[in-house]
Protein backbone atom coordinates (compact mmCIF):
# COMPACT_ATOMS: atom_id res chain seq x y z
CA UNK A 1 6.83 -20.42 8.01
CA UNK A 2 6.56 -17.17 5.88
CA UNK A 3 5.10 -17.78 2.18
CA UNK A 4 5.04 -14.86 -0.17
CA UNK A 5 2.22 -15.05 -3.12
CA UNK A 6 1.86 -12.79 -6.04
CA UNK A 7 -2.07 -12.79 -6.95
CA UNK A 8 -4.60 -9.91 -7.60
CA UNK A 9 -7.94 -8.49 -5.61
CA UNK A 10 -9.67 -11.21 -6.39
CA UNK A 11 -8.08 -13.64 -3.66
CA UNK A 12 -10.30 -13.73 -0.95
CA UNK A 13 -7.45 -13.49 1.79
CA UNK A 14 -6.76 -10.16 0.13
CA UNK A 15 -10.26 -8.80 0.87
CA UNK A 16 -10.39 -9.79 4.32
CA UNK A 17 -7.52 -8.04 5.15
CA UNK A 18 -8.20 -4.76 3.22
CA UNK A 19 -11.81 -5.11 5.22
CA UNK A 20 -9.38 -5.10 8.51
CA UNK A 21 -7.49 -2.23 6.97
CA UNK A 22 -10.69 -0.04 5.98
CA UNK A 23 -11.93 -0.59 10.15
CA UNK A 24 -8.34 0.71 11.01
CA UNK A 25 -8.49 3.56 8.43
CA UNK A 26 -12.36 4.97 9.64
CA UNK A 27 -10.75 5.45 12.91
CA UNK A 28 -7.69 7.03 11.80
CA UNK A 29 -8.92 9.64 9.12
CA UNK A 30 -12.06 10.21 10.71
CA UNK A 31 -14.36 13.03 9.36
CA UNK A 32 -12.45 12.78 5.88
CA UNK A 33 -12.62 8.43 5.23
CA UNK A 34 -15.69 8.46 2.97
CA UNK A 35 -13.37 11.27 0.67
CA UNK A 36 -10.00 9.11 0.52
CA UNK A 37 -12.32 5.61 0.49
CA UNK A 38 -13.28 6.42 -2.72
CA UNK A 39 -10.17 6.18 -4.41
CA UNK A 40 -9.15 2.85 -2.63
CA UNK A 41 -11.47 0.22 -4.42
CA UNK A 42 -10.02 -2.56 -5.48
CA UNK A 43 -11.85 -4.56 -7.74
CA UNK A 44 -9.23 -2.99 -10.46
CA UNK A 45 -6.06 -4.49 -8.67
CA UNK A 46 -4.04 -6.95 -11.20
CA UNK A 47 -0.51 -6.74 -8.41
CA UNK A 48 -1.49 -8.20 -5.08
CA UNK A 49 0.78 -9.49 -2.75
CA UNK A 50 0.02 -11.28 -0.05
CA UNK A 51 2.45 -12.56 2.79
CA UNK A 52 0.88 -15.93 4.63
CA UNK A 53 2.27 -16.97 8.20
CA UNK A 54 1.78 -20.19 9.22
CA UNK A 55 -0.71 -20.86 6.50
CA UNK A 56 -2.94 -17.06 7.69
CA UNK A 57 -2.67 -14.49 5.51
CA UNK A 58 -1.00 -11.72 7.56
CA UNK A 59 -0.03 -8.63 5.45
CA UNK A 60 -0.92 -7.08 1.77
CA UNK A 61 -0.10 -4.23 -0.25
CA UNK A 62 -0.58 -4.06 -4.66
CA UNK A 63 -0.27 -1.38 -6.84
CA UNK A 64 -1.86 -0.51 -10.02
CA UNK A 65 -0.51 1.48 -13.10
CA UNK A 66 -0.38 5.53 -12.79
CA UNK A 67 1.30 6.36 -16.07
CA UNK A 68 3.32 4.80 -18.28
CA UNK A 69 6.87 4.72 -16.08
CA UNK A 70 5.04 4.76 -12.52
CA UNK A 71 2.94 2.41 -10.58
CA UNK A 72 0.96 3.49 -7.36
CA UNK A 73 1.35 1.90 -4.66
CA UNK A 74 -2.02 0.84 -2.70
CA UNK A 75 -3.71 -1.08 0.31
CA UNK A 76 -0.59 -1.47 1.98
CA UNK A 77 -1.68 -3.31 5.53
CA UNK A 78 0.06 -5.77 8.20
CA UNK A 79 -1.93 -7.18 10.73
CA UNK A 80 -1.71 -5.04 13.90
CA UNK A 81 -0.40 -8.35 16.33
CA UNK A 82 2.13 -9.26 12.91
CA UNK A 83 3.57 -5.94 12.96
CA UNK A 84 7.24 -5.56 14.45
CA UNK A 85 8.26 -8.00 12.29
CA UNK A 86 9.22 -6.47 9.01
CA UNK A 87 6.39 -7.96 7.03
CA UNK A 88 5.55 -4.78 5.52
CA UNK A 89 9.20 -3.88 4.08
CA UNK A 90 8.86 -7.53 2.36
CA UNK A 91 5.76 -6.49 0.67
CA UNK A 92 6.91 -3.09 -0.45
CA UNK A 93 9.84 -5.11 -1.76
CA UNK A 94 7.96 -7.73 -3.50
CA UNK A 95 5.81 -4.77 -5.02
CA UNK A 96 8.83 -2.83 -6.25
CA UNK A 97 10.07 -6.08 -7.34
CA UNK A 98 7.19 -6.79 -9.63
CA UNK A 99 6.93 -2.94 -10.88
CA UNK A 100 10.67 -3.55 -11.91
CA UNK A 101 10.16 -6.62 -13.84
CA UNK A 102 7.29 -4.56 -15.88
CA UNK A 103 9.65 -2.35 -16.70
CA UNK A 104 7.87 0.66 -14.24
CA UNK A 105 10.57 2.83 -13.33
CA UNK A 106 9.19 4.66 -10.39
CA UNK A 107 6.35 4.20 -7.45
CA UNK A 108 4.24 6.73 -5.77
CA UNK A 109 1.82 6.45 -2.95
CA UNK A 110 -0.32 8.64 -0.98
CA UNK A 111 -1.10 7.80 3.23
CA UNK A 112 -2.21 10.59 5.97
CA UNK A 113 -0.18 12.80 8.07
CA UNK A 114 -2.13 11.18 10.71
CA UNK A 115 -1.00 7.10 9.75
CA UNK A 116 2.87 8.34 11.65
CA UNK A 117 3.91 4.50 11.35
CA UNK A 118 2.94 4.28 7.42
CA UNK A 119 5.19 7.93 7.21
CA UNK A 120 7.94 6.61 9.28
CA UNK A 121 7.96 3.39 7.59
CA UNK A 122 7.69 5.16 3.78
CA UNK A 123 10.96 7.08 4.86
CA UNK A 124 12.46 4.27 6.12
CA UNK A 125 12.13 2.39 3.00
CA UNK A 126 13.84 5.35 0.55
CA UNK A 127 10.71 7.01 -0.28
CA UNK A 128 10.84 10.84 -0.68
CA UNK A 129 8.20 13.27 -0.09
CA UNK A 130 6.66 14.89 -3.49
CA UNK A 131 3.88 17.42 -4.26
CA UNK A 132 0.67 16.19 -3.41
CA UNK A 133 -1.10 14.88 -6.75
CA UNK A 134 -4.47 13.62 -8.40
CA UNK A 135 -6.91 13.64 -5.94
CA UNK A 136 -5.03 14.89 -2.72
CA UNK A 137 -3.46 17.78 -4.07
CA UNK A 138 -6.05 19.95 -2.05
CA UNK A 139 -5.65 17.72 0.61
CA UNK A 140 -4.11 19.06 3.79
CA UNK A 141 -3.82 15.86 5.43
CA UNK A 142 -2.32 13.81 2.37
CA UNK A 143 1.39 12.93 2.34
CA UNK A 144 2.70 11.85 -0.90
CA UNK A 145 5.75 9.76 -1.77
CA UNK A 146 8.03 8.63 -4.53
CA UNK A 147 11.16 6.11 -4.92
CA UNK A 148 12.53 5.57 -7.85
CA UNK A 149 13.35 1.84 -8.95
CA UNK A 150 16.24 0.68 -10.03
């Protein structure tokens, strides 16, 4: 059974997983994790949502406000066995969902050229690539995406 909650970074399911997602992430960025790690705290995250199976909490993602019409998009993670399953595209959903409802008109969202599933998957799901901003804009391996809500 699949249960979809709406919470924030205090939920303690939520930091387990992002502590599964930060081991996954020092592998994949390597030399530059301690430079994008920075930026990926998140004490500050009101929009959590979590997606339980059988009673485990399975996947994540939240976002938190960018400007006044656009919400970032942020600690997007499935389990690695979970994945396959289109748990992810129901937490993007959910997200966008909730950034709708708040009257956010737009989401954007930064992952690296090397995370090729978190590309694919961003395509997949309508985003469009966009000028590197904020803190990757120097970035060489920062890919940075935007959909537009409707």
């Amino acid at each position: 059974m699949i249960k979809i909650i709406r919470t924030d970074s205090k939920n303690k399911d939520f930091i387990n997983l992002v502590k599964d997602l930060d081991a996954y992430l020092r592998m994949t960025d390597g030399d530059e994790h301690e430079f994008y790690n920075q930026y990926n705290h998140i004490d500050t995250l009101n929009h959590v949502i979590l997606i339980y199976m059988d009673h485990k909490a399975v996947s994540c993602g939240a976002f938190k406000k960018f400007d006044d019409s656009t919400v970032e998009i942020k600690r997007m993670f499935t389990m690695l066995k979970m994945r396959g399953n289109g748990l992810a595209s129901e937490i993007l959903k959910a997200l966008e969902l909730w950034a709708s409802e708040l009257n956010y008109k737009a989401c954007i969202l930064e992952t690296g050229i090397r995370q090729k599933e978190a590309v694919a998957f961003y395509k997949k799901n309508n985003y469009q690539n966009i000028p590197n901003y904020g803190q990757y804009v120097n970035m060489d391996n920062s890919l940075c995406f935007k959909k537009e809500l409707k």
